[in-house]
C-alpha atoms as a PDB file:
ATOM      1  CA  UNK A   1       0.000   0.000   0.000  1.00  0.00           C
ATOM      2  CA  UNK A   2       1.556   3.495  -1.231  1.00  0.00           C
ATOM      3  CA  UNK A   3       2.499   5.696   2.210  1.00  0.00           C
ATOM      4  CA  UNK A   4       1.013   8.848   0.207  1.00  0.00           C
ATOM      5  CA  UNK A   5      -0.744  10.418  -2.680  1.00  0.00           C
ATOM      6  CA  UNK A   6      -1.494  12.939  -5.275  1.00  0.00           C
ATOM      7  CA  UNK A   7      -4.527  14.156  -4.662  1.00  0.00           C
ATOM      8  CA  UNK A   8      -6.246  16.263  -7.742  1.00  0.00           C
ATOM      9  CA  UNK A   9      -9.736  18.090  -8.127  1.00  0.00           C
ATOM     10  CA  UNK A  10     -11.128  17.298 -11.543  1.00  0.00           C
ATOM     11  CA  UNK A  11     -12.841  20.585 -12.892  1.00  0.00           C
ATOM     12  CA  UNK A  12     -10.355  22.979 -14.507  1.00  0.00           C
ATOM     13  CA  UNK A  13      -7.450  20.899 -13.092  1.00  0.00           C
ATOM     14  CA  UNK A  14      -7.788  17.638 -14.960  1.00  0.00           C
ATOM     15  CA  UNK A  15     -10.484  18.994 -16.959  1.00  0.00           C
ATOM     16  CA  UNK A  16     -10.707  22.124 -19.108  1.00  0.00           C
ATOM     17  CA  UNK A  17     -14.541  21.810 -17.962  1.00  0.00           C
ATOM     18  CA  UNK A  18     -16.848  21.547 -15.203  1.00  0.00           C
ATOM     19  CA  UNK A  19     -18.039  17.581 -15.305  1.00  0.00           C
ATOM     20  CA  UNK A  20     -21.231  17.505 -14.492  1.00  0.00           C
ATOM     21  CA  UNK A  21     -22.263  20.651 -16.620  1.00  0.00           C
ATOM     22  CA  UNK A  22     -20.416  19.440 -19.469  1.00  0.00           C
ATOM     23  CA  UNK A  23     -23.183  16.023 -19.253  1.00  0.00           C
ATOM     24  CA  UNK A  24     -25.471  18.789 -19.778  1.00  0.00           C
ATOM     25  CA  UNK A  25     -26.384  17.819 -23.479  1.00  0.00           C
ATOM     26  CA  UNK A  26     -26.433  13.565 -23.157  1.00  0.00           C
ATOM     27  CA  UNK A  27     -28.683  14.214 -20.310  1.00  0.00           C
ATOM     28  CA  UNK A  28     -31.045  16.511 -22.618  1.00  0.00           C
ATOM     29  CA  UNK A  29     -31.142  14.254 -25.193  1.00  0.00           C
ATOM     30  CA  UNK A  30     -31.972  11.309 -23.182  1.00  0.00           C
ATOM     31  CA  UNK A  31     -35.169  13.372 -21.890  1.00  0.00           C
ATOM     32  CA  UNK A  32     -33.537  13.567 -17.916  1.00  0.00           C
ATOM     33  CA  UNK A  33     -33.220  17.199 -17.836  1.00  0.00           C
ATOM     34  CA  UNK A  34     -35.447  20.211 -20.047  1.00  0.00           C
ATOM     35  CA  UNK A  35     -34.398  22.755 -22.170  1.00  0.00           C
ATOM     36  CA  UNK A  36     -34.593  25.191 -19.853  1.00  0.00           C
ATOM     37  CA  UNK A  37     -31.949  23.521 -18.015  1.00  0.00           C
ATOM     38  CA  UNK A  38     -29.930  22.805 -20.667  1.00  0.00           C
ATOM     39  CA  UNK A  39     -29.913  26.373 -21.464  1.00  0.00           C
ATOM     40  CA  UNK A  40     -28.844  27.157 -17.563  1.00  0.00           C
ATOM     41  CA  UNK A  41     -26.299  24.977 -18.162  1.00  0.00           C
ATOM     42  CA  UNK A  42     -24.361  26.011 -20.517  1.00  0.00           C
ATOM     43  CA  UNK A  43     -24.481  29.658 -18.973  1.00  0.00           C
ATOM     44  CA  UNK A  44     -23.112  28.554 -15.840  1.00  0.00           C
ATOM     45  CA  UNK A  45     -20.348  26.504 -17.861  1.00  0.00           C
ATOM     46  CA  UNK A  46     -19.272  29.900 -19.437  1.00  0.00           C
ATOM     47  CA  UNK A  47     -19.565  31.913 -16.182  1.00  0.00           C
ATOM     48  CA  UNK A  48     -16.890  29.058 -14.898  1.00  0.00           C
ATOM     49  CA  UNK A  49     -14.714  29.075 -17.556  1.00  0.00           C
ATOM     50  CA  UNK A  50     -14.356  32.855 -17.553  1.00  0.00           C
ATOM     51  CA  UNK A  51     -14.565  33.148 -13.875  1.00  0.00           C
ATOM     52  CA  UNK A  52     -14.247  30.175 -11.584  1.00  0.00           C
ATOM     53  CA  UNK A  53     -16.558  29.154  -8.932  1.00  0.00           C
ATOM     54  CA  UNK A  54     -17.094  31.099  -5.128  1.00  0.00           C
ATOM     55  CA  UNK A  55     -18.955  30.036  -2.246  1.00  0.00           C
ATOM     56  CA  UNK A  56     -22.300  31.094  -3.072  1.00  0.00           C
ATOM     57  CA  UNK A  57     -22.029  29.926  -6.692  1.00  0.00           C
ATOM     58  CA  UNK A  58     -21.120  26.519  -5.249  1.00  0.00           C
ATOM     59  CA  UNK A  59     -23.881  26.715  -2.466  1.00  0.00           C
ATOM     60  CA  UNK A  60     -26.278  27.374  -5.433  1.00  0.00           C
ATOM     61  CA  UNK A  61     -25.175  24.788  -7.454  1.00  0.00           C
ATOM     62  CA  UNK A  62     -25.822  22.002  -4.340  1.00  0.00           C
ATOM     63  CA  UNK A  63     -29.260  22.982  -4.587  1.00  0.00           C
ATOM     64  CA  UNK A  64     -29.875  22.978  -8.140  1.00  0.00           C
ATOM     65  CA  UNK A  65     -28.178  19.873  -9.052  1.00  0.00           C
ATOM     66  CA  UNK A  66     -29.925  18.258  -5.834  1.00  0.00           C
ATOM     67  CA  UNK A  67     -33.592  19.158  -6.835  1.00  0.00           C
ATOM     68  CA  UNK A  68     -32.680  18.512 -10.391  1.00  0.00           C
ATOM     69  CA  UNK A  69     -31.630  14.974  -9.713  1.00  0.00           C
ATOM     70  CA  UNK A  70     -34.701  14.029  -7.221  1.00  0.00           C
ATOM     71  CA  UNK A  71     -36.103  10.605  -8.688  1.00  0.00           C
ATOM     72  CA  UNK A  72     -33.652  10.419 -11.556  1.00  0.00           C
ATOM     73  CA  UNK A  73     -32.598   6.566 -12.215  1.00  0.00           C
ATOM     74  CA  UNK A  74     -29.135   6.009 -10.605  1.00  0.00           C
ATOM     75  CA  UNK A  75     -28.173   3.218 -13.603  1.00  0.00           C
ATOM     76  CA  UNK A  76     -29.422   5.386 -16.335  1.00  0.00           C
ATOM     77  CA  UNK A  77     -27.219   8.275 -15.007  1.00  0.00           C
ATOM     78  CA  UNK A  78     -24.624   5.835 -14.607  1.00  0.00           C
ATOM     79  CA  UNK A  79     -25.111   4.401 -18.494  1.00  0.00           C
ATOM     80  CA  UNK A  80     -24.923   8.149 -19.689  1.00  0.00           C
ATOM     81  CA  UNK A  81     -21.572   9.182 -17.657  1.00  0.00           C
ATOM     82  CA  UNK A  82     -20.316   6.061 -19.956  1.00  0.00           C
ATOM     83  CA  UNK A  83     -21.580   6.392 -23.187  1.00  0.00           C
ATOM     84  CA  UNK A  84     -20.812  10.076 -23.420  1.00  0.00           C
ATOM     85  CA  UNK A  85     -17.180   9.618 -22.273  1.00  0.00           C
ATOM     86  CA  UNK A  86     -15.829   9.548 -25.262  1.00  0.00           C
ATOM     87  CA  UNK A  87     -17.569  12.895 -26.824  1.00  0.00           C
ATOM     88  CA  UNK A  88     -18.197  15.054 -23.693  1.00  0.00           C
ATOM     89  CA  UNK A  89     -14.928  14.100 -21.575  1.00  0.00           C
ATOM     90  CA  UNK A  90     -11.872  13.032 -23.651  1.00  0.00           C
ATOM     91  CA  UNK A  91     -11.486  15.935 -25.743  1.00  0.00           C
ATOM     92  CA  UNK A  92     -11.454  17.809 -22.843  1.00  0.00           C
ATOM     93  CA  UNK A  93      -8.858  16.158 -20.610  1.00  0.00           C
ATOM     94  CA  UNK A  94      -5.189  18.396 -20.036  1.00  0.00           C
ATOM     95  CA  UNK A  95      -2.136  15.555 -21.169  1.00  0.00           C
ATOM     96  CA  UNK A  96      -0.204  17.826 -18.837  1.00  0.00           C
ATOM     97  CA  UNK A  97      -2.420  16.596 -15.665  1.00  0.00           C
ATOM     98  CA  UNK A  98      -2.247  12.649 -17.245  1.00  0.00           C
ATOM     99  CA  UNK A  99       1.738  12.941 -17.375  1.00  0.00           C
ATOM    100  CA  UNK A 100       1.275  14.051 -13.387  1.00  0.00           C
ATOM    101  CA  UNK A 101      -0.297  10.840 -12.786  1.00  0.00           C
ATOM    102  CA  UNK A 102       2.201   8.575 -14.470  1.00  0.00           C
ATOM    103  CA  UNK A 103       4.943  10.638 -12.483  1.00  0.00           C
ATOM    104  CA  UNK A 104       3.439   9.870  -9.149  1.00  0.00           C
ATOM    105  CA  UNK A 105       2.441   6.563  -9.959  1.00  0.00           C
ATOM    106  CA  UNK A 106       6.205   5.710 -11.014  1.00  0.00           C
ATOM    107  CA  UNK A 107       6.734   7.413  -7.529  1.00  0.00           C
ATOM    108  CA  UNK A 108       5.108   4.922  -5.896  1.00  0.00           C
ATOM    109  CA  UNK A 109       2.046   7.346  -4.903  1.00  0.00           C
ATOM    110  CA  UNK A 110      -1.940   6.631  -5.452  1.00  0.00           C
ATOM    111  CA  UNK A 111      -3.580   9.351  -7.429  1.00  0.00           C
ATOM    112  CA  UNK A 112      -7.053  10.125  -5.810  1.00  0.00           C
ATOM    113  CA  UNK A 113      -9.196  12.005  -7.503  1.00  0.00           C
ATOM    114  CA  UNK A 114     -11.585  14.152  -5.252  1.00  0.00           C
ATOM    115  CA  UNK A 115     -14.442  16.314  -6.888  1.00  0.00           C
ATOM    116  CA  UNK A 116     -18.115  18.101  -6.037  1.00  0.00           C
ATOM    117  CA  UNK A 117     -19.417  16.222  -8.808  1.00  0.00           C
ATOM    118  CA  UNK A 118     -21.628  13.256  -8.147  1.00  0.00           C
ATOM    119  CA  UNK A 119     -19.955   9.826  -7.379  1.00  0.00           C
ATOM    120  CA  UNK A 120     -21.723   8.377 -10.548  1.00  0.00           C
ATOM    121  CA  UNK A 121     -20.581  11.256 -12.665  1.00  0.00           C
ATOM    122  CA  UNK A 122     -16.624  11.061 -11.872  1.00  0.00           C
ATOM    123  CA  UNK A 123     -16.471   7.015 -11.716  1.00  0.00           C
ATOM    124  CA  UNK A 124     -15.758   6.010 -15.151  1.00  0.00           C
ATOM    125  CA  UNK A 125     -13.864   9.461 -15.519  1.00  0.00           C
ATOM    126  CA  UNK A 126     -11.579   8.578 -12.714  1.00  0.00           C
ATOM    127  CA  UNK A 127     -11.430   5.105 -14.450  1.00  0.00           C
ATOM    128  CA  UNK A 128     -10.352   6.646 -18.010  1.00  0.00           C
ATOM    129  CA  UNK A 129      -7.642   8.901 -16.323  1.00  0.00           C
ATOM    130  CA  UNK A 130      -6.403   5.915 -14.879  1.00  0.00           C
ATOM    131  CA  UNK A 131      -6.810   7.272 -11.027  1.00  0.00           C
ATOM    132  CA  UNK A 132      -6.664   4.844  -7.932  1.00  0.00           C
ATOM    133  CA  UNK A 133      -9.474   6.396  -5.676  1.00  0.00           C
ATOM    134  CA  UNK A 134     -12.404   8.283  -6.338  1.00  0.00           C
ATOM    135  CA  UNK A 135     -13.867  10.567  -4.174  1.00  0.00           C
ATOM    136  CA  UNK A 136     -17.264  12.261  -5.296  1.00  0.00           C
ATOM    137  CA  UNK A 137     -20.492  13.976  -3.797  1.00  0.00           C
ATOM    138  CA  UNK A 138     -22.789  11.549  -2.558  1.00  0.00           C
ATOM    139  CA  UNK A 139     -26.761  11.507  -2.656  1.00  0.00           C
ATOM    140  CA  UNK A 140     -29.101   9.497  -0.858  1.00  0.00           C
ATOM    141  CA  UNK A 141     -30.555   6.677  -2.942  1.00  0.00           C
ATOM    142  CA  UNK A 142     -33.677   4.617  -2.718  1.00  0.00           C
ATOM    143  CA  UNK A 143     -34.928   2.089  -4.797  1.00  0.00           C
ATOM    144  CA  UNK A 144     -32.576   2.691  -7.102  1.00  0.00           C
ATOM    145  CA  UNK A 145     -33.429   6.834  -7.457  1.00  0.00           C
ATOM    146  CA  UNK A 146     -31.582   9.977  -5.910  1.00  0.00           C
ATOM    147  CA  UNK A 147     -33.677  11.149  -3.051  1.00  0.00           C
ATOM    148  CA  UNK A 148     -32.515  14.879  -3.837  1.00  0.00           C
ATOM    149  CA  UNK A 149     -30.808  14.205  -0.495  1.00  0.00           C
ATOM    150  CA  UNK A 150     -27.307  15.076  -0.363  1.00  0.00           C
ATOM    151  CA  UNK A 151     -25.470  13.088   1.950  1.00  0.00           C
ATOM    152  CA  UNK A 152     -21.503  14.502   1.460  1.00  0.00           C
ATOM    153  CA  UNK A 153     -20.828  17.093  -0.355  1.00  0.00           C
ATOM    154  CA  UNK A 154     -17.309  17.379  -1.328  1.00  0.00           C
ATOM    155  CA  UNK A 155     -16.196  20.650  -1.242  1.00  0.00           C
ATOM    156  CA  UNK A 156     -14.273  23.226   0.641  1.00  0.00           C
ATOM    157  CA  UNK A 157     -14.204  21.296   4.295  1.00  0.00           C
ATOM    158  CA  UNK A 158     -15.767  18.433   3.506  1.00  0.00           C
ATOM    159  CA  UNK A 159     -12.566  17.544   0.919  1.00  0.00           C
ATOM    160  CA  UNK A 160     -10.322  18.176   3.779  1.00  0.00           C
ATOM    161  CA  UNK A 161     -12.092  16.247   5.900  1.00  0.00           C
ATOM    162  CA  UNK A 162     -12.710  13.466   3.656  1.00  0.00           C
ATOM    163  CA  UNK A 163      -8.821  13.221   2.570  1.00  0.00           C
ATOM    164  CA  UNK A 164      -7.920  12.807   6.532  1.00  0.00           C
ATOM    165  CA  UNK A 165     -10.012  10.109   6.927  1.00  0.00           C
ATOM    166  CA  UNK A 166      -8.627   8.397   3.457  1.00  0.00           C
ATOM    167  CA  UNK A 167      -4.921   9.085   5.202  1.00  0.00           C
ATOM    168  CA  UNK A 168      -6.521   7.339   8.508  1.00  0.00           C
ATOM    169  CA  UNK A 169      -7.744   4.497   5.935  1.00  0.00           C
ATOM    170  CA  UNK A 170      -4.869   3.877   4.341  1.00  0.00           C
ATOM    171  CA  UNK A 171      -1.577   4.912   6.534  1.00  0.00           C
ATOM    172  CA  UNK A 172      -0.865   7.702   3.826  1.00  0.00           C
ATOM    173  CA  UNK A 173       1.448  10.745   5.436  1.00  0.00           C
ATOM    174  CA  UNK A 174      -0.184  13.765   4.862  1.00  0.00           C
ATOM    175  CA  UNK A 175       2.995  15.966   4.972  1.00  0.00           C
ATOM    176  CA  UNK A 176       4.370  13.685   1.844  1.00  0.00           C
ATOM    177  CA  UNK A 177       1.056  14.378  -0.022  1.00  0.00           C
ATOM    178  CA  UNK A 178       0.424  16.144  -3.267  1.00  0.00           C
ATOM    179  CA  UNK A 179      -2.860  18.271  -3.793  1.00  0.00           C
ATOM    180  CA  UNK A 180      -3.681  19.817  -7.281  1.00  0.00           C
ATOM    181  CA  UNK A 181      -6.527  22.509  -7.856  1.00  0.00           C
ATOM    182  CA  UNK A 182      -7.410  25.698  -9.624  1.00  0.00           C
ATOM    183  CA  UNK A 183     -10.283  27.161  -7.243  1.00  0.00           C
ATOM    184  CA  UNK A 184      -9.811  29.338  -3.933  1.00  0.00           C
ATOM    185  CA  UNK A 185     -12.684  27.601  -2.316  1.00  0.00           C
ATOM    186  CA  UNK A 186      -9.948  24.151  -2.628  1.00  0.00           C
ATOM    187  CA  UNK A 187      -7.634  25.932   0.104  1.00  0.00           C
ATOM    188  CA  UNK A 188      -8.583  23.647   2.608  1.00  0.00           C
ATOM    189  CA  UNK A 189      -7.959  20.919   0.101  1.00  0.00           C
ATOM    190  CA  UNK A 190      -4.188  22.400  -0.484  1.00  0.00           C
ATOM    191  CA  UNK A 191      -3.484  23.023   2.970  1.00  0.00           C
ATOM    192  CA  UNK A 192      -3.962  19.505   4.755  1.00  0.00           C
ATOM    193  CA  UNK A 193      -0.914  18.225   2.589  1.00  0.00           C
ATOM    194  CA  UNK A 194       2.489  19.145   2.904  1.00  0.00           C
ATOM    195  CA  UNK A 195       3.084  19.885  -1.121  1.00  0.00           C
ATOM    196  CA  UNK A 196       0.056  22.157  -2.479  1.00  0.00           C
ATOM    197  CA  UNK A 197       0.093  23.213  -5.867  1.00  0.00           C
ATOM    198  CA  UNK A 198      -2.406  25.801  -7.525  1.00  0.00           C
ATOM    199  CA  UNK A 199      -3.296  24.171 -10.981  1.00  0.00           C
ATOM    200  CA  UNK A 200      -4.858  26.504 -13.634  1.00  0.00           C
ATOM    201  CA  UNK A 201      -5.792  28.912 -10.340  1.00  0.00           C
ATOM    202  CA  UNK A 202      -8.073  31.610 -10.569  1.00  0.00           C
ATOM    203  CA  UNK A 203      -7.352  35.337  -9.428  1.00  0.00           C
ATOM    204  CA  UNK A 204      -7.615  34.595  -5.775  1.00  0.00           C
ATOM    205  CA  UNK A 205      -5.881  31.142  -5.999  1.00  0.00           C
ATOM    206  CA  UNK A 206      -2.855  32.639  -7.747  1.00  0.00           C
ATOM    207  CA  UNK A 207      -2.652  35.596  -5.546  1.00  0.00           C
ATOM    208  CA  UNK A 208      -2.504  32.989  -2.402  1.00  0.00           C
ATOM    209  CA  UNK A 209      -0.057  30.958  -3.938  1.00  0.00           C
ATOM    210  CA  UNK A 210       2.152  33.856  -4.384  1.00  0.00           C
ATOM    211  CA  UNK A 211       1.855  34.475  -1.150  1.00  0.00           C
ATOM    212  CA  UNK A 212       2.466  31.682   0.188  1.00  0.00           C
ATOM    213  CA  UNK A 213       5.133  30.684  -2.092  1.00  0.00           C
ATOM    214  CA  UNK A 214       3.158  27.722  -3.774  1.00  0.00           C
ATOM    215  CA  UNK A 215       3.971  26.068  -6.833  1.00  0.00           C
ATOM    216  CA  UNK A 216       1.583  27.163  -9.792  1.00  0.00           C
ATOM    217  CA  UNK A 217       0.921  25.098 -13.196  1.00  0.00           C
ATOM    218  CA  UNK A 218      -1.261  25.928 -16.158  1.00  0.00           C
ATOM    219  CA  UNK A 219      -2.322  23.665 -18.261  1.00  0.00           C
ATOM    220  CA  UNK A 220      -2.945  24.300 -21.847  1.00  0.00           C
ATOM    221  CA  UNK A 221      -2.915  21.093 -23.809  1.00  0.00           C
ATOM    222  CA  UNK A 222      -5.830  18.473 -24.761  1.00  0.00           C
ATOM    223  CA  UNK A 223      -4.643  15.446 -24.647  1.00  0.00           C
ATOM    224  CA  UNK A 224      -5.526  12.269 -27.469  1.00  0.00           C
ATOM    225  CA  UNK A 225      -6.866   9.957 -25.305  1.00  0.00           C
ATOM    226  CA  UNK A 226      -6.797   7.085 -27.964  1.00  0.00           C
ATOM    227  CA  UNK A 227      -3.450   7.073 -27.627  1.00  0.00           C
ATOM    228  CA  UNK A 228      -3.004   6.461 -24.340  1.00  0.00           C
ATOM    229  CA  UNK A 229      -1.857   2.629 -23.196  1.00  0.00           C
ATOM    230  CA  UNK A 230      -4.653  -0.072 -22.336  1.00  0.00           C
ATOM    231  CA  UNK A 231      -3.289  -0.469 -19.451  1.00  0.00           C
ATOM    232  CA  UNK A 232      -3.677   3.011 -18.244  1.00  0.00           C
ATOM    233  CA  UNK A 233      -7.091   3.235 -19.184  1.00  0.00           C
ATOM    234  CA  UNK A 234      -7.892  -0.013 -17.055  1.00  0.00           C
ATOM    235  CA  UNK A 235      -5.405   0.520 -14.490  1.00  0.00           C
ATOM    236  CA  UNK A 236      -8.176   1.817 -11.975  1.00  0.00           C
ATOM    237  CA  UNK A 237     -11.096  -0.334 -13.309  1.00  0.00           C
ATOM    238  CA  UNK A 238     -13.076  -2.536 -10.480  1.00  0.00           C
ATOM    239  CA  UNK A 239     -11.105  -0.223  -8.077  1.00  0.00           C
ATOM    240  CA  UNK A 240     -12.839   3.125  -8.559  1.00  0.00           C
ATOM    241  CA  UNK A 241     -16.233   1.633  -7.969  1.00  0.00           C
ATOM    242  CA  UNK A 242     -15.604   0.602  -4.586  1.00  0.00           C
ATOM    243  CA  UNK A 243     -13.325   3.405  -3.458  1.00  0.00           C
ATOM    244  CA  UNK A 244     -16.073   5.927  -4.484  1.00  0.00           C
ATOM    245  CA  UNK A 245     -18.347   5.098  -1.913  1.00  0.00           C
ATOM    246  CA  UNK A 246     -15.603   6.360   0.707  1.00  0.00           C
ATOM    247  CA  UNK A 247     -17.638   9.961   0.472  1.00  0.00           C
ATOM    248  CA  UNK A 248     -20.490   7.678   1.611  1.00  0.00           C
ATOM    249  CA  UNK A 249     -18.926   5.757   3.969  1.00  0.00           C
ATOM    250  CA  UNK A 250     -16.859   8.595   5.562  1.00  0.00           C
ATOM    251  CA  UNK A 251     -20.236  10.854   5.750  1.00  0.00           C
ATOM    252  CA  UNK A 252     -22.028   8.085   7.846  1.00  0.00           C
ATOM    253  CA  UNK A 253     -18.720   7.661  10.323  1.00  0.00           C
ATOM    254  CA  UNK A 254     -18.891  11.087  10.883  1.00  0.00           C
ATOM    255  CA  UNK A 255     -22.607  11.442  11.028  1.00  0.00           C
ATOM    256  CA  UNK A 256     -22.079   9.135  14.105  1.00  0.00           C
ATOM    257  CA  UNK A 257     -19.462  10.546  15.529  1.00  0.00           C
ATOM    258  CA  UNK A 258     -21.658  13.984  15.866  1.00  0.00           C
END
């Protein structure tokens, strides 16, 4: 078992795109969201392009994505994230952040990927990226639909929190840990390992960094995802699934614990 990792956000540090906005379209077309939202979405998607993500924008997102999502079918949503990989999520993929993973991997590190999007959504990314772990927002299901309940929501905190209890887990050292991400609202994220690095930051992220004499990348290059090795593609495959249900699991420890 690796003694630490590299963990990475996904949205504008792995991908030039926000995840679950970019399923936008797929879920239109299968009939899962309306035009209207559609139309929402792809505002929002330029708004975070352009300008990142704050608090309140992620506050408002939690809400809209969890009463959009009340009653959906958690295979169908799971069937889409797949069959759209290849048109919403490769072309949109930085090589730079794929060459990161095969340097910490030959380093003897896990890559973890840890994102707001939902657990279904990031899955078979994290499994095309050829990531270890999977960490992902979790909502409440029942009978086999969302609930609209959001269980763990990971973001700002509840990253934090959820990457201490993954170093608990798993004997990683925290101050031998990697974190990668481009938004301010990650700090908490970059500042529970001992090697932070701002990826693609925006304004306030970079100013920080400066500050406090961080590394900073940006990424500029898509990579060709056909032409990555079989074996990185499958690397994390049958190991994703069950390590994304740590935001679950984690959530219900420290449910009880309260």
């Amino acid at each position: 078992m690796a003694t630490a990792a590299a963990f990475f956000d996904l949205d504008k540090t792995l991908l030039a795109k926000s995840s679950t906005l970019a399923y936008a379209k797929p879920l239109y077309e299968s009939g899962m969201i309306t035009r209207k939202d559609l139309l929402r979405s792809a505002y929002a998607q330029s708004v975070y392009i352009i300008a990142g993500a704050n608090d309140d924008q992620m506050d408002q997102m939690r809400v809209y994505m969890s009463e959009m999502v009340k009653g959906w079918d958690v295979e169908q949503v799971r069937e889409i994230a797949r069959e759209a990989l290849a048109t919403v999520i490769e072309p949109i993929v930085y090589s730079e952040a794929l060459q990161l993973f095969d340097e910490h991997h030959a380093a003897g590190r896990d890559v973890v990927v840890i994102s707001s999007s939902g657990t279904e959504i990031i899955e078979p990314i994290c499994e095309l990226l050829g990531a270890d772990l999977a960490i992902g927002t979790q909502v409440e299901i029942e009978d086999g639909k969302y609930t609209g309940e959001v269980l763990f929501y990971a973001y700002g905190e509840g990253k934090a929190d959820a990457m201490r209890a993954l170093a608990t887990d798993r004997g990683y050292d925290l101050e031998q840990c990697f974190a990668y991400s481009d938004s301010m609202t990650d700090v908490p994220m970059l500042e529970v390992v001992g090697h932070p690095v701002a990826t693609n930051p925006d304004k306030d992220l970079r100013a920080l960094a400066k500050d406090r004499v961080w590394p900073v990348l940006d990424f500029r290059k898509p990579v060709d995802m056909a032409a990555r090795e079989t074996q990185q593609r499958n690397r994390a495959a049958g190991a994703a699934v069950g390590a994304a249900a740590l935001g679950l699991a984690w959530y219900a420890a420290h449910r009880l614990r309260r």
